[in-house]
C-alpha atoms as a PDB file:
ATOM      1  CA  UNK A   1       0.000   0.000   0.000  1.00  0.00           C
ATOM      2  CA  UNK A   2       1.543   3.327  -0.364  1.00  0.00           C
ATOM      3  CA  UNK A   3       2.451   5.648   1.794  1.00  0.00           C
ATOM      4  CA  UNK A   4      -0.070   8.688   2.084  1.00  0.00           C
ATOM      5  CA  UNK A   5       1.277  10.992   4.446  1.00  0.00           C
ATOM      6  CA  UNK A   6       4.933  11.383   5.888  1.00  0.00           C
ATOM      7  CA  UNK A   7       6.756  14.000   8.004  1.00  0.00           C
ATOM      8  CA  UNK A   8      10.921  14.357   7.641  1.00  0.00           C
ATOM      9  CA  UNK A   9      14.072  16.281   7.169  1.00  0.00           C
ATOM     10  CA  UNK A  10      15.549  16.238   3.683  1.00  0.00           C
ATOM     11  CA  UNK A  11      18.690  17.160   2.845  1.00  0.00           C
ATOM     12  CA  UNK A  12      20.330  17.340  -0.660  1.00  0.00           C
ATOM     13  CA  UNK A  13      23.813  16.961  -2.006  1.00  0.00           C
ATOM     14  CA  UNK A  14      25.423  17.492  -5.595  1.00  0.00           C
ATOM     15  CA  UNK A  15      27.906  14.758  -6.080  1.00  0.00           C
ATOM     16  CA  UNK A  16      30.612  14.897  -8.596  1.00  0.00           C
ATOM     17  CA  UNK A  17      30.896  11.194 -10.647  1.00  0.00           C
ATOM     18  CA  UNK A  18      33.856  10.579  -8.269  1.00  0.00           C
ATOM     19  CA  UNK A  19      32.395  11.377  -4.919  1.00  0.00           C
ATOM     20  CA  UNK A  20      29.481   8.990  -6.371  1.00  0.00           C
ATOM     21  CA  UNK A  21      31.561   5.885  -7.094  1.00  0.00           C
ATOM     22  CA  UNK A  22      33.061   5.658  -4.120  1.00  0.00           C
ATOM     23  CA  UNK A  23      29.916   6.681  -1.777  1.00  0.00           C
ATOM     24  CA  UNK A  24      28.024   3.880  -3.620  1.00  0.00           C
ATOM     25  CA  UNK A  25      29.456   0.469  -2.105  1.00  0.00           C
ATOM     26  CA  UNK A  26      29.795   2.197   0.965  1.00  0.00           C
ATOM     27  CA  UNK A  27      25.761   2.593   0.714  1.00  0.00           C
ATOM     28  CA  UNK A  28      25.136  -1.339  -0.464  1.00  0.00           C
ATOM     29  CA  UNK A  29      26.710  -2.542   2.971  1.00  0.00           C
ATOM     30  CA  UNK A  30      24.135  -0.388   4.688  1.00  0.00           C
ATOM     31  CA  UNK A  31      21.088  -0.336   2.982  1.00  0.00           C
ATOM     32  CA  UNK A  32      18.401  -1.881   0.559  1.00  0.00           C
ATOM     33  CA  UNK A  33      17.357  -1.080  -2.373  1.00  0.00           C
ATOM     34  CA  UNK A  34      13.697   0.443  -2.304  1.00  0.00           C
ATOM     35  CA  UNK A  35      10.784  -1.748  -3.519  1.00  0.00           C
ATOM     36  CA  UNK A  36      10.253   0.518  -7.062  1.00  0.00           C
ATOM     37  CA  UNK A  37      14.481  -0.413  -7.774  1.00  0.00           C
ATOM     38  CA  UNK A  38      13.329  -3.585  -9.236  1.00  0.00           C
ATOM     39  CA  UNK A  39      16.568  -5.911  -9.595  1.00  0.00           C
ATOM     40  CA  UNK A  40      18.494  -2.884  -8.315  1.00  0.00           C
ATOM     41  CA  UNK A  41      17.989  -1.039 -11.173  1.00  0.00           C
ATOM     42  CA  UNK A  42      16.837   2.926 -11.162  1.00  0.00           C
ATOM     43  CA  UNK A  43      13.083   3.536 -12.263  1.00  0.00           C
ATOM     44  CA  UNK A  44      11.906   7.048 -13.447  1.00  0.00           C
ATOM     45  CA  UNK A  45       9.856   9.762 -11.282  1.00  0.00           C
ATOM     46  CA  UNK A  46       7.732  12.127 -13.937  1.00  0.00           C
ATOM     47  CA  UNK A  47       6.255  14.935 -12.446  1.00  0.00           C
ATOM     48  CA  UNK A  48       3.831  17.690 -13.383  1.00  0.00           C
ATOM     49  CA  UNK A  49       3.900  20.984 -11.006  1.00  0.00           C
ATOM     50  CA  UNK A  50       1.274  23.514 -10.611  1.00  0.00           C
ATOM     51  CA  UNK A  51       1.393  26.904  -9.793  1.00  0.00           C
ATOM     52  CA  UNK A  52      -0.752  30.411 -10.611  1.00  0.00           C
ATOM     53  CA  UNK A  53      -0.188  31.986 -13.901  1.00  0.00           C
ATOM     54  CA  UNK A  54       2.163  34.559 -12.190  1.00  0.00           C
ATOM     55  CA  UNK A  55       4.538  31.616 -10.543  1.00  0.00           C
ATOM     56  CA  UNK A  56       3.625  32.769  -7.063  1.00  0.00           C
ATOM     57  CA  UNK A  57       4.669  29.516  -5.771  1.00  0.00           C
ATOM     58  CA  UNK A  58       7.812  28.531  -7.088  1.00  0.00           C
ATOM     59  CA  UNK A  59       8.468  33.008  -6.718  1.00  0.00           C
ATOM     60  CA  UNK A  60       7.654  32.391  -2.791  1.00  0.00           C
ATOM     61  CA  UNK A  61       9.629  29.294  -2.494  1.00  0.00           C
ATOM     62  CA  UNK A  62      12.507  30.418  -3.806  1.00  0.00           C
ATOM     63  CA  UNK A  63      12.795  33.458  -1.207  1.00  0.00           C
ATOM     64  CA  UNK A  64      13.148  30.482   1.304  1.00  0.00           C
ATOM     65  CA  UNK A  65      10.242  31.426   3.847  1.00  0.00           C
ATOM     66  CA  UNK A  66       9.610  29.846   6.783  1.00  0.00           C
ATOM     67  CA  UNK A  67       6.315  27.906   5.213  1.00  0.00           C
ATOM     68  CA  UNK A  68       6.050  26.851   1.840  1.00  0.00           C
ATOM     69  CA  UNK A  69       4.107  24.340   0.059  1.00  0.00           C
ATOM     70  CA  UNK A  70       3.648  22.952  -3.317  1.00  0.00           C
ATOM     71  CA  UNK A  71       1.577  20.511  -5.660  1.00  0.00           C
ATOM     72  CA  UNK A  72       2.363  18.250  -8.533  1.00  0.00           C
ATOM     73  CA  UNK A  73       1.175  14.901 -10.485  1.00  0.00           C
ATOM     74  CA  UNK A  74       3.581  12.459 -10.117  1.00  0.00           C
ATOM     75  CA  UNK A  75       3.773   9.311 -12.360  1.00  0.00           C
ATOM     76  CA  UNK A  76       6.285   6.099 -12.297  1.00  0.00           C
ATOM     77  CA  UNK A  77       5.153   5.496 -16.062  1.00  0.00           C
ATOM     78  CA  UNK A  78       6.464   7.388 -19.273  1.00  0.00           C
ATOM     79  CA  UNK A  79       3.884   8.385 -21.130  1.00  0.00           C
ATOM     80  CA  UNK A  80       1.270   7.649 -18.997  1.00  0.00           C
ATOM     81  CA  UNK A  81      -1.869   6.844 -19.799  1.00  0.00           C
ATOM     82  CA  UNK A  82      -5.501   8.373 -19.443  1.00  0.00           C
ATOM     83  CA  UNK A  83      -6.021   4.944 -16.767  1.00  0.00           C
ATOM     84  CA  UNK A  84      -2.715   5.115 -15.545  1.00  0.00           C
ATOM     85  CA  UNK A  85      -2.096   5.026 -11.447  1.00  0.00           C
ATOM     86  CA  UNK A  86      -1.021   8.527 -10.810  1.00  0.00           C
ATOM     87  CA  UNK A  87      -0.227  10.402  -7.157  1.00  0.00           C
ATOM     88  CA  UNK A  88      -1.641  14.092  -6.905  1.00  0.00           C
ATOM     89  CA  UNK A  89       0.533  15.488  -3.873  1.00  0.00           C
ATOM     90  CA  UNK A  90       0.510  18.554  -1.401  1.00  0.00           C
ATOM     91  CA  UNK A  91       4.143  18.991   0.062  1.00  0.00           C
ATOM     92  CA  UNK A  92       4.772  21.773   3.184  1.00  0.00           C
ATOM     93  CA  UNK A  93       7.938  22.631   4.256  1.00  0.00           C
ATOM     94  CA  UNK A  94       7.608  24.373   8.048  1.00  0.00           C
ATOM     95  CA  UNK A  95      10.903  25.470   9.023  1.00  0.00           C
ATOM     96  CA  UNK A  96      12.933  22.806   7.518  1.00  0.00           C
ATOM     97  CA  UNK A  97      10.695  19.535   8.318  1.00  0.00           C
ATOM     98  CA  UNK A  98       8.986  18.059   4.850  1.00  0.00           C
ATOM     99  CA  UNK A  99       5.612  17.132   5.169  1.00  0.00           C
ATOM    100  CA  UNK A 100       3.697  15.121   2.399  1.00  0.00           C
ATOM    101  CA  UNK A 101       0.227  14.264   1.868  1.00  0.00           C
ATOM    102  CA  UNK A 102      -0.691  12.231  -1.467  1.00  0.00           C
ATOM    103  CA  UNK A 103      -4.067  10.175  -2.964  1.00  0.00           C
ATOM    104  CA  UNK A 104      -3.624   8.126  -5.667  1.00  0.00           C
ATOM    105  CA  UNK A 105      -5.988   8.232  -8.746  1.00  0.00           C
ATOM    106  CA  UNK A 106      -5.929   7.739 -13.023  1.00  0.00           C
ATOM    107  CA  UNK A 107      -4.269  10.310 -14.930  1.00  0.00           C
ATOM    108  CA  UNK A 108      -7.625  11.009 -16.164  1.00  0.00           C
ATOM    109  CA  UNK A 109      -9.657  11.672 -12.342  1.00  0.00           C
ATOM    110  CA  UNK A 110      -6.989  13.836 -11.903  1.00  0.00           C
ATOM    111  CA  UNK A 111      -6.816  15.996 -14.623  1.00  0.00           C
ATOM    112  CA  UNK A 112     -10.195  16.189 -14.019  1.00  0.00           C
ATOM    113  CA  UNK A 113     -10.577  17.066 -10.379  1.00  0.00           C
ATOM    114  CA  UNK A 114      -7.949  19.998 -10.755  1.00  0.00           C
ATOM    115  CA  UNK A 115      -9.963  21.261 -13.422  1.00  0.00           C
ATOM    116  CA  UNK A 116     -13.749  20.739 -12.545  1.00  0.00           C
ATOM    117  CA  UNK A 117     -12.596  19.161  -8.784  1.00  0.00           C
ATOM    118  CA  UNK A 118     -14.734  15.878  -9.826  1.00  0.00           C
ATOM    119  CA  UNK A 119     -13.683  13.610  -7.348  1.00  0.00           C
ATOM    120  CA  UNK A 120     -13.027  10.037  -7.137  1.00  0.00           C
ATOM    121  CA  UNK A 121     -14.538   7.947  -4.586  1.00  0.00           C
ATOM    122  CA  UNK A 122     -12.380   6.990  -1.790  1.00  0.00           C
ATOM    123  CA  UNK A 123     -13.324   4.302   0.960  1.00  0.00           C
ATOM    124  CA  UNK A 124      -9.532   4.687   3.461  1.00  0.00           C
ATOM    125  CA  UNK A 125     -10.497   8.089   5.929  1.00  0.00           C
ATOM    126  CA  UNK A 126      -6.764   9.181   4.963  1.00  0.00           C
ATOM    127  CA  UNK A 127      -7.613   8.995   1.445  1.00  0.00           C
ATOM    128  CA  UNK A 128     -10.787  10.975   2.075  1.00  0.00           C
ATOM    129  CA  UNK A 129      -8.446  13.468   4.337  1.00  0.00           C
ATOM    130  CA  UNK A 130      -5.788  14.113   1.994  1.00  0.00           C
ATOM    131  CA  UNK A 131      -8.691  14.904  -0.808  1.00  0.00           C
ATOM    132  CA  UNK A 132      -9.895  17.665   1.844  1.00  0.00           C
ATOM    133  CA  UNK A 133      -6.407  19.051   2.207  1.00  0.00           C
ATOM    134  CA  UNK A 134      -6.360  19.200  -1.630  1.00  0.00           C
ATOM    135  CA  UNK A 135      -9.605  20.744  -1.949  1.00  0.00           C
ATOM    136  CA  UNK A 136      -8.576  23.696   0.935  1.00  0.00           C
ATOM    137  CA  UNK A 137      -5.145  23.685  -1.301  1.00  0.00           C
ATOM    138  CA  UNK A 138      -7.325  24.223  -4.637  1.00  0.00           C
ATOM    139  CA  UNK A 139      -9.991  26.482  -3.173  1.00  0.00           C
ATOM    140  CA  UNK A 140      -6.871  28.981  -2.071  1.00  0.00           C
ATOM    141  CA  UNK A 141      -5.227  28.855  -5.240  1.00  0.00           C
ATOM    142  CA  UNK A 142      -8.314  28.793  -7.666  1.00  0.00           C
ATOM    143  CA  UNK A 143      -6.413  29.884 -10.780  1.00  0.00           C
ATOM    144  CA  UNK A 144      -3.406  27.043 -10.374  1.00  0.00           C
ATOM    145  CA  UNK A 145      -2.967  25.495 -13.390  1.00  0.00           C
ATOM    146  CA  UNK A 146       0.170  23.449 -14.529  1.00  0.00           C
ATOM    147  CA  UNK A 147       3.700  25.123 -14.717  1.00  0.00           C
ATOM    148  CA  UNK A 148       6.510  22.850 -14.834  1.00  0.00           C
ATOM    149  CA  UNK A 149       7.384  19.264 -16.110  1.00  0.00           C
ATOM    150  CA  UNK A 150      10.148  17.589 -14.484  1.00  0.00           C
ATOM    151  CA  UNK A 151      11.909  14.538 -14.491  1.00  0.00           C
ATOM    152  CA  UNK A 152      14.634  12.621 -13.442  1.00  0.00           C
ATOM    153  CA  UNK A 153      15.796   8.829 -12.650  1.00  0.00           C
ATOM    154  CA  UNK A 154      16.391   7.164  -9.100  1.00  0.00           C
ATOM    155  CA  UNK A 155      18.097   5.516  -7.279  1.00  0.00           C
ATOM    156  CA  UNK A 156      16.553   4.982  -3.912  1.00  0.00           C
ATOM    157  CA  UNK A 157      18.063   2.806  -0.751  1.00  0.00           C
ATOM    158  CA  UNK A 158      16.188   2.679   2.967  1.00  0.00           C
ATOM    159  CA  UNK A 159      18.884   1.417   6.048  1.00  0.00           C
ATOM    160  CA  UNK A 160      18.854  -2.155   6.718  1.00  0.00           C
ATOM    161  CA  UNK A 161      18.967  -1.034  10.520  1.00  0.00           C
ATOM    162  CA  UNK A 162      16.701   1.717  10.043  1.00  0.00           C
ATOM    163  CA  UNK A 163      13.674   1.935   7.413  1.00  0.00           C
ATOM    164  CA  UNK A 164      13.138   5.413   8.132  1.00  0.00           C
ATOM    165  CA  UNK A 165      15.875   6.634   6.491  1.00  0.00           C
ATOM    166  CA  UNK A 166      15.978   7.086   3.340  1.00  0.00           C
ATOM    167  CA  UNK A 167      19.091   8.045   0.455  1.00  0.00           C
ATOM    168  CA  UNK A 168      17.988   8.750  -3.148  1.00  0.00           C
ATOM    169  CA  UNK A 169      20.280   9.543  -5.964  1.00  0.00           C
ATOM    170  CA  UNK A 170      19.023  11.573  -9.233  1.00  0.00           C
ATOM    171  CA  UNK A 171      20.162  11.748 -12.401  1.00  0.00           C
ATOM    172  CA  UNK A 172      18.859  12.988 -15.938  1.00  0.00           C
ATOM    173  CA  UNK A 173      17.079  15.801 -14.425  1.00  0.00           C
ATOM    174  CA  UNK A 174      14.788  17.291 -17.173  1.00  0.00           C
ATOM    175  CA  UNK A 175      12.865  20.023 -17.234  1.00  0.00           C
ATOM    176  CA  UNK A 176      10.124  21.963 -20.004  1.00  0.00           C
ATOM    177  CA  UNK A 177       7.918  24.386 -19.580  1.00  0.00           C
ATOM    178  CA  UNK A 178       5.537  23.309 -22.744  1.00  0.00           C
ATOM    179  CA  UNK A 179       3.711  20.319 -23.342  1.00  0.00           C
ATOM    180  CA  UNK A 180       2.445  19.718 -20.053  1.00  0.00           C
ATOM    181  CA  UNK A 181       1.102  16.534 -19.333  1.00  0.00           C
ATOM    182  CA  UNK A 182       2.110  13.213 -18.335  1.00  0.00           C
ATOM    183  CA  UNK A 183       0.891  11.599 -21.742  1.00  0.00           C
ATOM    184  CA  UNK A 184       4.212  13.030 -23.237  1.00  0.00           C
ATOM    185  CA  UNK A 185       7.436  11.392 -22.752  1.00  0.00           C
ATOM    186  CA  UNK A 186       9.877  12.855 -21.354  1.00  0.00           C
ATOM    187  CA  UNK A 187      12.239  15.528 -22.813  1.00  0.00           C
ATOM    188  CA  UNK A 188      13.586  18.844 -22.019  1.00  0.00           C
ATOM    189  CA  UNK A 189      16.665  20.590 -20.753  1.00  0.00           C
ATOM    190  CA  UNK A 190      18.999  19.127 -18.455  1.00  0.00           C
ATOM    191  CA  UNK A 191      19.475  20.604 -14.688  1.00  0.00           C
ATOM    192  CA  UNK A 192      22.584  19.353 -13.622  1.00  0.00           C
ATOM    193  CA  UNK A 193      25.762  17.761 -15.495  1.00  0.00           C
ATOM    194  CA  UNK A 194      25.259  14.223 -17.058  1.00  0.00           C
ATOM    195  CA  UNK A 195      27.973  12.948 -14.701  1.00  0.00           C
ATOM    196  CA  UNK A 196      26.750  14.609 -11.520  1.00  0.00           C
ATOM    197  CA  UNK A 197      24.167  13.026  -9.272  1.00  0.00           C
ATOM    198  CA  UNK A 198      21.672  14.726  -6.815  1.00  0.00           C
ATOM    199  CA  UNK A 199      21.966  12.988  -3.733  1.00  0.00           C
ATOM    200  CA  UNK A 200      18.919  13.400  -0.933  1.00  0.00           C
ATOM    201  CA  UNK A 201      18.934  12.221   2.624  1.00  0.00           C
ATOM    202  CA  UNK A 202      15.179  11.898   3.534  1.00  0.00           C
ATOM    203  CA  UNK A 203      14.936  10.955   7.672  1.00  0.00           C
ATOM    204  CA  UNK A 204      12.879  11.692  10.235  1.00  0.00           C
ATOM    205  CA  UNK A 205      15.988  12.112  13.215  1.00  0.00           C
ATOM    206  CA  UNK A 206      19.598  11.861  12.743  1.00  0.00           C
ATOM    207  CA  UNK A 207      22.161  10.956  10.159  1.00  0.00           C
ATOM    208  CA  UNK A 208      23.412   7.220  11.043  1.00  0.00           C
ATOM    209  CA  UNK A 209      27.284   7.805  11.988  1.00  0.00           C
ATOM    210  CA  UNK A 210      28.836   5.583   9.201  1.00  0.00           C
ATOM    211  CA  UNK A 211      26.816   8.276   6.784  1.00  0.00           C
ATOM    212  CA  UNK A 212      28.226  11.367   9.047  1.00  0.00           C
ATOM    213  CA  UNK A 213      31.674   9.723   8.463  1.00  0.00           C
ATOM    214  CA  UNK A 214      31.550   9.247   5.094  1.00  0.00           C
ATOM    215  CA  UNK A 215      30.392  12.580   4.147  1.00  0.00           C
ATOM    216  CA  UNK A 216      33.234  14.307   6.003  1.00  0.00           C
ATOM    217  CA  UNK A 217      35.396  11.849   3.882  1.00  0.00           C
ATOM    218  CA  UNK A 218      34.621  12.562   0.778  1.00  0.00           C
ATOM    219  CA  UNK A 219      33.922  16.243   1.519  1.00  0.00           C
ATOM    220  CA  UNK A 220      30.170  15.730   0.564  1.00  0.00           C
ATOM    221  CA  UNK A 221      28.468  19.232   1.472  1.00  0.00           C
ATOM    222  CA  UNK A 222      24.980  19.977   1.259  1.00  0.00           C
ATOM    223  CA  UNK A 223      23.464  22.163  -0.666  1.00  0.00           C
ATOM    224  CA  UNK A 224      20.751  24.224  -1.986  1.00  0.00           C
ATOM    225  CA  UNK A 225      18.954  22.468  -4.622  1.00  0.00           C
ATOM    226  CA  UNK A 226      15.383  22.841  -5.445  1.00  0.00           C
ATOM    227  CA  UNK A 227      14.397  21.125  -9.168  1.00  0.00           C
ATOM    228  CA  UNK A 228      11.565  23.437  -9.445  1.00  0.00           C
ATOM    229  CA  UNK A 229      12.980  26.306  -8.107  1.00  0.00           C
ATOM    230  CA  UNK A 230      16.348  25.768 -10.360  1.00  0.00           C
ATOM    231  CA  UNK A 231      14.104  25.084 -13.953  1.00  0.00           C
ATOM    232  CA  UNK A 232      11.925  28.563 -12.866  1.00  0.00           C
ATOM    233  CA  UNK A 233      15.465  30.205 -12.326  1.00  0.00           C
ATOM    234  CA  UNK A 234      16.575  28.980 -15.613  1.00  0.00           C
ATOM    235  CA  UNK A 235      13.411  30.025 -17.295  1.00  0.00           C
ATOM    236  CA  UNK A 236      13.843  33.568 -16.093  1.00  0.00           C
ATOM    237  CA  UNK A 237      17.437  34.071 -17.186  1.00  0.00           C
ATOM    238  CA  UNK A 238      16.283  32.846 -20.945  1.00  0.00           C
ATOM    239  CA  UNK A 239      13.578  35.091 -21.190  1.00  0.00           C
ATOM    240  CA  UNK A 240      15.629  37.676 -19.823  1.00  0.00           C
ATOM    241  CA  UNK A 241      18.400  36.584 -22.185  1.00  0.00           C
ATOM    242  CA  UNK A 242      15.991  36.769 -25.637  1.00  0.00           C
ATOM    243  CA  UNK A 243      14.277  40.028 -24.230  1.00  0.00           C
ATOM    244  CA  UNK A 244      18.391  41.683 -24.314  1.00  0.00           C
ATOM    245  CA  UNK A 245      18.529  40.316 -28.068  1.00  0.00           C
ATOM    246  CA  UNK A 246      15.637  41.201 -29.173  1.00  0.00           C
ATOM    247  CA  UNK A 247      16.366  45.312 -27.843  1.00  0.00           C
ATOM    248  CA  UNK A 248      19.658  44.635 -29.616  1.00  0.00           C
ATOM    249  CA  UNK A 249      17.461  43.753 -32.803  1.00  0.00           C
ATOM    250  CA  UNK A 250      15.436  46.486 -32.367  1.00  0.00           C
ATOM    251  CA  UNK A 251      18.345  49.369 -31.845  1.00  0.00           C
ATOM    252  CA  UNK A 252      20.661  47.842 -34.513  1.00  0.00           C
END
């Protein structure tokens, strides 16, 4: 069953291909791969995210404010399909701990409750509760609509001594800002070098001591990384960027 609601720290690192190969048997001798790294293999995390037609929430986010929160579709398939299993989330970040509610539903009841907020029926009282925190979320921001496609593949290990903690590595980060949906495959522009990966501690206390260790090894520092926030950023320089050439057009 998945998970529908989860509170945690997460913290993110941007390892060169060096600092990855040698973190990486280090992370085999004390964890698991997670259930969706069938084989051990990566799997692929699609992602539509919705914001109002002036970008007040990735604009807000970015100014790092105490509270922030967010929503996006998130899909394990590529394209997905009108009946495909989908996850519509709400994520809040007070003062540094994540919190995430998510429902699942078809590609198609969701598209269709953001739009008309027809909702599918829902028998589990968390189910029913996170579709009342979405409804508050959608009532608030009544002109959201969607913003930002990103994508990336994972990596994802939880601690053989500890479940709760979590280690994900990304890779092929992709972002558009056209063709919005999750029926599309993926394609875009790339956040982050193809040799880098974006590493994310996601636990509810403290950092087991082997990882502590490790990271002062390898000089591993944490950083600053949102994907939205970063493909928004990038966005703003390019229009900024064609708006200089075409003046220089213009005055020529």
């Amino acid at each position: 069953m998945a998970i529908s609601t989860f509170q945690r720290r997460e913290v993110k690192f941007l390892l060169s291909k060096e600092q990855f190969d040698a973190l990486l048997p280090i992370v085999h001798e004390h964890m698991n791969p997670d259930a969706y790294c069938v084989d051990g293999k990566e799997y692929g995390i699609y992602n539509i995210y919705y914001d109002t037609p002036d970008n007040f929430l990735i604009r807000q986010s970015i100014e790092k404010p105490y509270y922030k929160e967010k929503l996006r579709l998130r899909s394990y398939y590529s394209p997905a399909s009108p009946d495909s299993s989908v996850f519509l989330e709400v994520k809040k970040k007070i003062g540094g701990i994540v919190t995430k509610r998510r429902v699942a539903m078809t590609l198609s009841e969701a598209e269709a409750y953001i739009q008309s907020r027809v909702k599918p029926h829902y028998e589990r009282f968390i189910d029913k509760q996170v579709m009342r925190e979405l409804d508050v979320f959608l009532n608030f921001y009544d002109s959201i609509q969607p913003r930002q496609y990103i994508s990336y593949q994972r990596a994802a290990f939880f601690g053989k001594d500890d479940s709760e903690f979590r280690l994900t590595f990304d890779r092929e980060i992709t972002a558009r800002r056209y063709d919005l949906t999750l029926a599309k495959e993926s394609y875009g522009s790339q956040l982050i070098l193809p040799d880098q990966r974006l590493m994310e501690i996601k636990v509810p206390g403290a950092f087991p001591m082997w990882m502590t260790q490790v990271l002062s090894e390898f000089q591993i520092r944490k950083v600053s990384f949102s994907k939205y926030g970063t493909a928004y950023k990038n966005f703003v320089r390019e229009q900024i960027a064609a708006q200089k050439e075409e003046r220089k057009i213009i005055y020529a």
